[in-house]
Protein backbone atom coordinates (compact mmCIF):
# COMPACT_ATOMS: atom_id res chain seq x y z
CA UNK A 1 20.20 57.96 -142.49
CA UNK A 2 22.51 59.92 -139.55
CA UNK A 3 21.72 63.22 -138.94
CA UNK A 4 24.59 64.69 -141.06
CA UNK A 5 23.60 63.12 -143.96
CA UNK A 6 20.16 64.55 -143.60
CA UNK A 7 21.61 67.69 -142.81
CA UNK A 8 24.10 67.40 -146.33
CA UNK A 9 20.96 66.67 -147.70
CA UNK A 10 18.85 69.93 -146.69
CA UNK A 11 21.74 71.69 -147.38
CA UNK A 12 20.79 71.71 -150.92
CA UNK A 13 17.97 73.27 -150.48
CA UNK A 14 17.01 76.90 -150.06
CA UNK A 15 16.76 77.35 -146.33
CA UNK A 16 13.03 78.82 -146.33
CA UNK A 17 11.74 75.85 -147.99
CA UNK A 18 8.96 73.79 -145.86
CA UNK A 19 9.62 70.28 -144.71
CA UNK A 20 6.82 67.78 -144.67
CA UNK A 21 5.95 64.14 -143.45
CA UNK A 22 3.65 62.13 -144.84
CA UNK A 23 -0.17 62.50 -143.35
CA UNK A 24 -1.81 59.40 -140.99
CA UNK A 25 -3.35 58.15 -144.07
CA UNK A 26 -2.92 60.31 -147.23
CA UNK A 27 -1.84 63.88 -147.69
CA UNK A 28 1.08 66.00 -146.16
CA UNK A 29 1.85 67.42 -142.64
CA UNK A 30 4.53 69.95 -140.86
CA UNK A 31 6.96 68.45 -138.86
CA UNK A 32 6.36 69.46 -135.03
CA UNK A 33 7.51 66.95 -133.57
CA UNK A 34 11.26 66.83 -133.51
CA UNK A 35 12.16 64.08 -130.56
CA UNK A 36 15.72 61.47 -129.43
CA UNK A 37 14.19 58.23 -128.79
CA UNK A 38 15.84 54.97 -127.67
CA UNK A 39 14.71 52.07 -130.40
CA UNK A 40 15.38 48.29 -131.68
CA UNK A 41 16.52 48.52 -135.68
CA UNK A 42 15.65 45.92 -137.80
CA UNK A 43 13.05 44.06 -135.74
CA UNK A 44 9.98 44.09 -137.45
CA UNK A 45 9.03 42.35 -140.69
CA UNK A 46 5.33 43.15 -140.95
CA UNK A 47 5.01 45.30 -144.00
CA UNK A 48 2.23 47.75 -142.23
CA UNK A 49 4.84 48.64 -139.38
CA UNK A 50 7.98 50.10 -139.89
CA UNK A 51 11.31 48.25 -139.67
CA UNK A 52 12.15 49.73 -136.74
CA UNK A 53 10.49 49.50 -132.99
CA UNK A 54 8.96 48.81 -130.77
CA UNK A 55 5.21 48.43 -132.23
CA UNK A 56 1.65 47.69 -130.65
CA UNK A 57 2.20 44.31 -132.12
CA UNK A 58 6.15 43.95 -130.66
CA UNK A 59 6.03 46.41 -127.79
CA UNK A 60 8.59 44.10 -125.44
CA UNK A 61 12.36 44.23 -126.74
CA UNK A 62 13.69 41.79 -129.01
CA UNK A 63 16.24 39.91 -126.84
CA UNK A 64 19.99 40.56 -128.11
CA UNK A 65 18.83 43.50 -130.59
CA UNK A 66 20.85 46.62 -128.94
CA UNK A 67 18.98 50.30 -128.42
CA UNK A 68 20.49 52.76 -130.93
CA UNK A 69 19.34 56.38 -130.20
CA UNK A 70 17.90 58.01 -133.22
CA UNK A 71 16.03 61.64 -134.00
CA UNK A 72 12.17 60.78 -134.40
CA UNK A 73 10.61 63.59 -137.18
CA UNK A 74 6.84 63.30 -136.48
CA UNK A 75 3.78 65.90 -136.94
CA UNK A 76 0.25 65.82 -136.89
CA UNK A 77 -2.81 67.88 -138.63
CA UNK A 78 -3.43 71.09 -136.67
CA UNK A 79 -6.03 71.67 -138.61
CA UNK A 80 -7.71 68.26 -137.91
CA UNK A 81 -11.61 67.92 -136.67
CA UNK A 82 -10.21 66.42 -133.43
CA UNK A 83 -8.33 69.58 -133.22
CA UNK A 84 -11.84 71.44 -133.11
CA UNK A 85 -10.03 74.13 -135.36
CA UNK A 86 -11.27 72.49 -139.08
């Protein structure tokens, strides 16, 4: 997805409606985390990464896979224990 089809996408939608990623492992979070990164497409078969990387378990480029730059969407509980606010 590019960003203008997201965008086209949203678009439909009224503008004060929340946006949400899924949790770590269940559940919904806020996206806070809007960031360009610099990543490998396609690289990664293992059905608990995504397709995408670098991972922990590829961290070193795939030789002749290009860097595309994409828009990472990320969040986190703010709430959370670790957080100390829960």
């Amino acid at each position: 997805m590019t960003t203008q089809q997201l965008i086209e996408m949203l678009s439909q939608f009224d503008p004060d409606t929340p946006v949400v990623i899924q949790g770590y492992e269940a559940g919904y979070n806020s996206i806070s985390i809007i960031e360009q990164k610099s990543i490998q497409m396609n690289v990664n078969p293992e059905h608990f990464y995504g397709a995408h990387g670098p991972t922990d378990h590829q961290p070193e480029p795939v030789p002749n896979v290009p860097f595309v730059d994409v828009i990472y969407l990320g969040g986190y509980n703010h709430i959370s224990r670790e957080n100390g606010l829960y």
